[in-house]
Protein backbone atom coordinates (compact mmCIF):
# COMPACT_ATOMS: atom_id res chain seq x y z
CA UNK A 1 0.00 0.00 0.00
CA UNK A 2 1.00 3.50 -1.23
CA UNK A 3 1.97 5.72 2.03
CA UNK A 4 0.09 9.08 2.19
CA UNK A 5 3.02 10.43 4.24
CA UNK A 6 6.03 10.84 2.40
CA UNK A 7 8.71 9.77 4.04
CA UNK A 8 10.48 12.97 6.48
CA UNK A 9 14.24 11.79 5.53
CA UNK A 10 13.35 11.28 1.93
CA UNK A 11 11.11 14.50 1.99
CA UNK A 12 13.85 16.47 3.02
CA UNK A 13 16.54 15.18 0.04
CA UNK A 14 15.51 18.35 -1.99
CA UNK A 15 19.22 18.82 -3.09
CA UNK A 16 20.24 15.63 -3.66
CA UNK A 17 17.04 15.55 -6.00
CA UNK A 18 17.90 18.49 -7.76
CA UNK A 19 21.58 17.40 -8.51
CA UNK A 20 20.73 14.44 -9.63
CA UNK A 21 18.36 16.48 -12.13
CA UNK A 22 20.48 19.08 -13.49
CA UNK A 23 23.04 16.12 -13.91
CA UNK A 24 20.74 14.39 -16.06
CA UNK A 25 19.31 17.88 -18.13
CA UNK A 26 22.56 19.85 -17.79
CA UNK A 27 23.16 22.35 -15.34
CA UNK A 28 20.51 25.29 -15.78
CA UNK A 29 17.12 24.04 -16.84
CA UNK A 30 16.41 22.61 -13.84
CA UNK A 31 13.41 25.16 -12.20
CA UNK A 32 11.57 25.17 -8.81
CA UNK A 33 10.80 22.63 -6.81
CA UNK A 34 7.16 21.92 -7.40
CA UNK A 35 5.99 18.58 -4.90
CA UNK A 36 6.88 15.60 -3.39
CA UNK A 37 4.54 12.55 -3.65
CA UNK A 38 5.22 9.21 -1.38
CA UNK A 39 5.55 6.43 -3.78
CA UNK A 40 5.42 4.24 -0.94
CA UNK A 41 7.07 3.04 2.59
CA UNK A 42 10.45 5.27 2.26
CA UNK A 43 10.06 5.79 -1.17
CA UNK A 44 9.25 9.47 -2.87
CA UNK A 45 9.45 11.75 -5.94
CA UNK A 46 10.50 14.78 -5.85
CA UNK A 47 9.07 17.04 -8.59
CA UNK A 48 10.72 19.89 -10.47
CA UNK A 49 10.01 22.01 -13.52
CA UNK A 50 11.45 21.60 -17.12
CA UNK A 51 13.13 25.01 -18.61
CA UNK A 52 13.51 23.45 -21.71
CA UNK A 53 11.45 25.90 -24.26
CA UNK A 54 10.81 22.23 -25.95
CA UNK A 55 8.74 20.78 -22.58
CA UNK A 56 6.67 23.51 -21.86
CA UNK A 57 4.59 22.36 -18.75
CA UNK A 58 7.27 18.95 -18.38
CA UNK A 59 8.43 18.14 -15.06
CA UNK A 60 11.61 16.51 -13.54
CA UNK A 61 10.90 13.62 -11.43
CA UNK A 62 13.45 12.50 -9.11
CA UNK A 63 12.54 9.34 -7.23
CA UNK A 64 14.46 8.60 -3.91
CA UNK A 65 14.74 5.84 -1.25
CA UNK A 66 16.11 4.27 2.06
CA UNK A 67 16.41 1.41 3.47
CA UNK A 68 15.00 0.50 6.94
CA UNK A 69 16.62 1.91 9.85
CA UNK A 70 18.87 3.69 7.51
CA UNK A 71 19.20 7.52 7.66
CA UNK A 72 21.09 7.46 4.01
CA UNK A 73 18.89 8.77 1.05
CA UNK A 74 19.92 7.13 -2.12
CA UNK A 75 18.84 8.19 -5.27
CA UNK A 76 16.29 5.31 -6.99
CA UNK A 77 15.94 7.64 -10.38
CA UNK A 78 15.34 10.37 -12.66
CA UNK A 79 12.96 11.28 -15.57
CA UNK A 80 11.07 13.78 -17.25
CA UNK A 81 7.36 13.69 -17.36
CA UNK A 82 4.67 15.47 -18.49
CA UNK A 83 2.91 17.74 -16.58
CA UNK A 84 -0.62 18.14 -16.01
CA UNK A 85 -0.26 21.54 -18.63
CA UNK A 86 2.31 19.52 -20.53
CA UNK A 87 2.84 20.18 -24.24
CA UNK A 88 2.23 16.49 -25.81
CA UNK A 89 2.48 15.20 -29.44
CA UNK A 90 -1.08 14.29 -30.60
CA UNK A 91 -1.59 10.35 -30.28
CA UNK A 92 -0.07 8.54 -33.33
CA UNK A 93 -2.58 7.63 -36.33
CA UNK A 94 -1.51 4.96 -38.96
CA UNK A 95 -1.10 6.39 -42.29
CA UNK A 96 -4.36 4.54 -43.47
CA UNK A 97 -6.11 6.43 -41.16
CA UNK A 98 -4.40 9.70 -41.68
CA UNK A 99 -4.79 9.80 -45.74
CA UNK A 100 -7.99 11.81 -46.70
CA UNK A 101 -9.32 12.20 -50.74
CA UNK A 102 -6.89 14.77 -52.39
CA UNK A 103 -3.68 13.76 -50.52
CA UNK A 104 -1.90 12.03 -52.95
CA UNK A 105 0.40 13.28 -55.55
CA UNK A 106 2.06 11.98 -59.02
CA UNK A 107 4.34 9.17 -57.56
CA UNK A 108 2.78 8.47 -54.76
CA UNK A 109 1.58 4.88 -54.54
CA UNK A 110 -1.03 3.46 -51.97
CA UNK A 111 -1.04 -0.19 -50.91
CA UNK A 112 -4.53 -1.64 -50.84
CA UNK A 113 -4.85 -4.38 -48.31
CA UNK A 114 -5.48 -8.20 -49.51
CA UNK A 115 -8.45 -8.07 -47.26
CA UNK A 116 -9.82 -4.53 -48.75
CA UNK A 117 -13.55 -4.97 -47.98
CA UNK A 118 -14.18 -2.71 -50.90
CA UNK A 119 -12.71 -5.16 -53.28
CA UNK A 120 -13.49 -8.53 -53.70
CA UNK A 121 -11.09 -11.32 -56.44
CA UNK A 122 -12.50 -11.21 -60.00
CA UNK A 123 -11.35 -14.55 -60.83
CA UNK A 124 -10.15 -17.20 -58.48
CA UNK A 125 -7.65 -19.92 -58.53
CA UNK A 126 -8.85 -21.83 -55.80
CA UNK A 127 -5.85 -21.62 -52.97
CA UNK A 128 -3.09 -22.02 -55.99
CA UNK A 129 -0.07 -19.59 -55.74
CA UNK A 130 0.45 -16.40 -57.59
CA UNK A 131 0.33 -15.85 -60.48
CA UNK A 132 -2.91 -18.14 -60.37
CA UNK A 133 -4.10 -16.84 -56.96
CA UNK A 134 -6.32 -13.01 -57.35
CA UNK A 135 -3.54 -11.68 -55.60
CA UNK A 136 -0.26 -11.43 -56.73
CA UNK A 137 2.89 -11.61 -54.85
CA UNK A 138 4.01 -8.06 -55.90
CA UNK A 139 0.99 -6.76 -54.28
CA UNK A 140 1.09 -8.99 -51.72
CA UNK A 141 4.67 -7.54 -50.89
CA UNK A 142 3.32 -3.91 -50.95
CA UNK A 143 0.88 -4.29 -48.60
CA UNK A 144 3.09 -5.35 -45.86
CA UNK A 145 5.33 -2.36 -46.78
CA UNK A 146 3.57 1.00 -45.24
CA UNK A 147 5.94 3.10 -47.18
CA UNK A 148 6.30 1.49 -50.43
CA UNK A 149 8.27 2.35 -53.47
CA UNK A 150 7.70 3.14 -56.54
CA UNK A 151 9.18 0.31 -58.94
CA UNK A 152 12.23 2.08 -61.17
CA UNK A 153 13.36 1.43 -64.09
CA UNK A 154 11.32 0.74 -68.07
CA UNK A 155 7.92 -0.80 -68.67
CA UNK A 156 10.69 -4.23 -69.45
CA UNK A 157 11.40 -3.65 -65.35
CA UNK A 158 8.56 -4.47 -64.51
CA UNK A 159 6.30 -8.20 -63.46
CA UNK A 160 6.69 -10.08 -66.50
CA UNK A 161 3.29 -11.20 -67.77
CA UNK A 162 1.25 -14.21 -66.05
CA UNK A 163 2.82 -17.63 -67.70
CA UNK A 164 0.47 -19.09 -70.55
CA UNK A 165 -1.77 -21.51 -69.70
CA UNK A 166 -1.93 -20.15 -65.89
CA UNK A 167 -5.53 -19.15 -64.50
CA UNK A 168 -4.91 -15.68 -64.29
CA UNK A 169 -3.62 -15.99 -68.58
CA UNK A 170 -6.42 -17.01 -69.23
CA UNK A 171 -8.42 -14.20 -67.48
CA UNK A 172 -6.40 -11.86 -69.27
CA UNK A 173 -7.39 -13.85 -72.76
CA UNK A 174 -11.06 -13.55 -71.91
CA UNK A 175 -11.26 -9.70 -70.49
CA UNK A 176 -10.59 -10.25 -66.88
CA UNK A 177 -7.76 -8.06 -66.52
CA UNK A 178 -8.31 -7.03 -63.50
CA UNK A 179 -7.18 -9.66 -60.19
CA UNK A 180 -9.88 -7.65 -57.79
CA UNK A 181 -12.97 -5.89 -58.72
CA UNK A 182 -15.49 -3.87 -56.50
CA UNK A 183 -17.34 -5.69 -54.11
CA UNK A 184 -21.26 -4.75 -52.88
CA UNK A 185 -19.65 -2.93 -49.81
CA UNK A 186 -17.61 -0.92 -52.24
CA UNK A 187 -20.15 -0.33 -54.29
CA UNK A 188 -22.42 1.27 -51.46
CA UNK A 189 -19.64 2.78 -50.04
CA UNK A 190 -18.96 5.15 -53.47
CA UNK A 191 -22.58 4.99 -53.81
CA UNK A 192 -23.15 6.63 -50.84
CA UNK A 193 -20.05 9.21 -50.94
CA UNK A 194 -21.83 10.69 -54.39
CA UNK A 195 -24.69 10.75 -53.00
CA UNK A 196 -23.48 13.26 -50.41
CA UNK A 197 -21.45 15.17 -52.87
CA UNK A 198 -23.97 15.53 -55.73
CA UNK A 199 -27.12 14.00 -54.54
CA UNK A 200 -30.60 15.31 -54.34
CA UNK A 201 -30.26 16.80 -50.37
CA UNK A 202 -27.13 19.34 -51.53
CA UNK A 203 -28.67 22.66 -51.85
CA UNK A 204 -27.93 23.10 -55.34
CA UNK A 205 -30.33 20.30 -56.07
CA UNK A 206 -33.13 21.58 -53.69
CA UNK A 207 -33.15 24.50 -55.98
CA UNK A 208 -32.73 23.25 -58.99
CA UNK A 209 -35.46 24.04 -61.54
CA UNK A 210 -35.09 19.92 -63.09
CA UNK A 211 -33.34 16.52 -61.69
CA UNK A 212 -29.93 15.45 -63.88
CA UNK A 213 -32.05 12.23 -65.30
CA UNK A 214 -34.00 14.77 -67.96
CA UNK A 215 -31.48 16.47 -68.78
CA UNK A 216 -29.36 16.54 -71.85
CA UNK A 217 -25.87 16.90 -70.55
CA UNK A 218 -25.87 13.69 -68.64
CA UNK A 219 -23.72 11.12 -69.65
CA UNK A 220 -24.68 7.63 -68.85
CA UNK A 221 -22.79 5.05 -67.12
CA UNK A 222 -22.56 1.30 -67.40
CA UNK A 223 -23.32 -1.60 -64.58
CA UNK A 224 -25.29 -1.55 -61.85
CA UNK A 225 -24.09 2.57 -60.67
CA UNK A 226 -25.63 3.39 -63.71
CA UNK A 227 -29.53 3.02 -62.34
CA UNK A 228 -28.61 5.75 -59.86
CA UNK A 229 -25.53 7.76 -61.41
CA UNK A 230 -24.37 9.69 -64.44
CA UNK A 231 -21.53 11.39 -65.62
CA UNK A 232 -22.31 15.67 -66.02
CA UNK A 233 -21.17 17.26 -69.00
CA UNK A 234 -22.24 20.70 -68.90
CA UNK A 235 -19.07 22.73 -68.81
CA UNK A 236 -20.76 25.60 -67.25
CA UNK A 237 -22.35 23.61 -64.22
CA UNK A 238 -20.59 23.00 -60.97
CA UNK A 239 -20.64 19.14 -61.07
CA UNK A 240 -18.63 19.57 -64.66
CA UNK A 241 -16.83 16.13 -64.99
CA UNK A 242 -18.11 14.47 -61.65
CA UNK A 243 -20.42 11.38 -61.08
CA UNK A 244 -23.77 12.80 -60.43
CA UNK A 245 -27.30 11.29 -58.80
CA UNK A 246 -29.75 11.14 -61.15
CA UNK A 247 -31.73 12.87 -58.82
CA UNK A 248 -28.98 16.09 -58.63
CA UNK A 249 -30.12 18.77 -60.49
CA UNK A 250 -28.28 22.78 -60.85
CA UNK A 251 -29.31 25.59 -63.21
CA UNK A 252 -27.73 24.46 -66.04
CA UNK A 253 -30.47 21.90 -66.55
CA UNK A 254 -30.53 21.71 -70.47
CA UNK A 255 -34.31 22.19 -70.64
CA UNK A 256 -34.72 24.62 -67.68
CA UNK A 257 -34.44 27.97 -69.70
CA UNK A 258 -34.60 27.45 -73.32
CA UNK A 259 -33.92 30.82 -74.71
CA UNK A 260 -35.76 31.71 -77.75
CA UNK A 261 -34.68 31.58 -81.17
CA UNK A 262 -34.09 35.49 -82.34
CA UNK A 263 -36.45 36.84 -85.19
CA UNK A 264 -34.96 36.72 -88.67
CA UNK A 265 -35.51 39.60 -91.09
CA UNK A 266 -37.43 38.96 -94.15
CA UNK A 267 -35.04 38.83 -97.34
CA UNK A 268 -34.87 42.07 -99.17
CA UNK A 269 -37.19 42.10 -102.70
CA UNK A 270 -35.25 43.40 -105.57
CA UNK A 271 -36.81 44.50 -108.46
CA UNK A 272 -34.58 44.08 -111.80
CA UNK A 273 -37.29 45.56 -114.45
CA UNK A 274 -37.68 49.13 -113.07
CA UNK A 275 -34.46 51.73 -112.80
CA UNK A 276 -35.26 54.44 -109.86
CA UNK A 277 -33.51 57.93 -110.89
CA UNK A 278 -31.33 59.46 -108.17
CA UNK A 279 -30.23 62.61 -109.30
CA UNK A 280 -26.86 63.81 -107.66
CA UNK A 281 -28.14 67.30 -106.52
CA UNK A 282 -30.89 68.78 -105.49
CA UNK A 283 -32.94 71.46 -106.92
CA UNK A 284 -31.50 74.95 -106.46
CA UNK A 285 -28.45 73.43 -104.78
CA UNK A 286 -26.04 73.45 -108.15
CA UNK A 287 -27.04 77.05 -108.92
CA UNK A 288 -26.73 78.62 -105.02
CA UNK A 289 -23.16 77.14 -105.18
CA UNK A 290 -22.07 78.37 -108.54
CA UNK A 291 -23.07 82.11 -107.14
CA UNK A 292 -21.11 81.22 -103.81
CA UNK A 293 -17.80 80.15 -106.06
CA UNK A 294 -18.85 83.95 -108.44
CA UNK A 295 -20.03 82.12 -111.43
CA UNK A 296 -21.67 83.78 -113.66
């Protein structure tokens, strides 16, 4: 049982505790003495503040003993601890956690786990080795590496094809290039991720004068997505490029504001069998500027 009492001896060891921390933080950034807390029977902790700009609100802890019946104070250890108004590093987050959309750049690559519940094999091998299995050992490899590299070197660098005759050959022969493919959780998960970006409860679409699935810039998509999404294409709207619900709508709806065709003119009538005279002068005007020039 911890002793509420610290020890009087022990208590008392103030400078003992204080060499033994500026020994261990150098002479000078040891500051006041701040407690002492009984650790137990003859056992305490003397407490001083960290100077260190770096440990703002750190404390020196300097733990000292006896033995019974013994009036020598022997010093048990030091450390430095945080303070209750210590300066900490947030708590560590894997990378996996830490990545958010947008984050990467060009040559960044991003290990997918084998067990990705977004993905799911698109051929199988039954338990055979790569290159028959869905997964192949390159990728295998990468996902136990959190920082992997990118592969140097030519296109001729790289994994030589799958060997003919092998499962995942054949797969290639027939269309199924690809080892994974979404699963139904990934497909729910992207479903539901447009749906929050361009989906019918964004305020664009609440004021929208039309939904995207009448209008004449969508683009459809293939497989299943495509009963719910579409592809805008209306270079002037603000979901330009981006998978859309058909339910989104914005005010570049191609049938919200036709604007009217403007009036053409009616073609001028010539007519070639008459000659209108246009004389060059008026009347009186060739006369009223000979007297101006003093012709006679």
């Amino acid at each position: 049982m911890r002793s509420r009492t610290p020890d009087r001896l022990c208590a008392e060891a103030v400078d003992l505790a204080r060499a033994a921390a500026e020994e261990a933080a150098h002479p000078g950034r040891v500051g006041d003495h701040v407690e002492v807390v009984a650790d137990g029977d003859r056992v305490v902790t003397h407490y001083f503040l960290c100077e260190d700009p770096g440990y703002r609100g750190w404390r020196w802890a300097v733990t000292v003993a006896r033995a019974s019946r013994a009036k020598a104070v022997t010093l048990d250890e030091t450390v430095l601890l945080p303070g209750p108004d210590a300066l900490l590093a947030p708590e560590w987050v894997p990378w996996s956690e830490r990545l958010r959309p947008g984050d990467m750049g060009p040559g960044d690559l991003l290990p997918t786990e084998a067990d990705d519940l977004r993905l799911e094999p698109g051929y199988t091998g039954a338990d055979e080795p790569p290159p028959n299995s869905a997964v192949s050992q390159e990728m295998a490899d990468l996902v136990e590496a959190e920082d992997a590299d990118v592969t140097a070197g030519p296109p001729a660098a790289q994994p030589a094809a799958p060997a003919r005759g092998s499962i995942a050959q054949v797969a290639q022969e027939l269309g199924m290039r690809r080892a994974r493919v979404l699963s139904r959780y990934g497909l729910h998960t992207a479903a539901d991720r447009w749906d929050e970006s361009h989906g019918p409860k964004t305020a664009m679409a609440q004021a929208a004068p039309a939904s995207c699935v009448t209008c004449g810039f969508l683009v459809p998509i293939g497989g299943s997505l495509g009963q719910a999404f579409g592809i805008c294409a209306n270079e002037f709207g603000p979901a330009d490029g981006h998978v859309v619900s058909l339910a989104y709508g914005c005010g570049g709806h191609s049938e919200a504001a036709v604007m009217p065709k403007p009036p053409r003119p009616a073609p001028p009538v010539i007519d070639e069998t008459l000659v209108d005279e246009l004389p060059l002068r008026g009347e009186g005007e060739g006369a009223a500027e000979d007297e101006d020039l003093g012709h006679s």
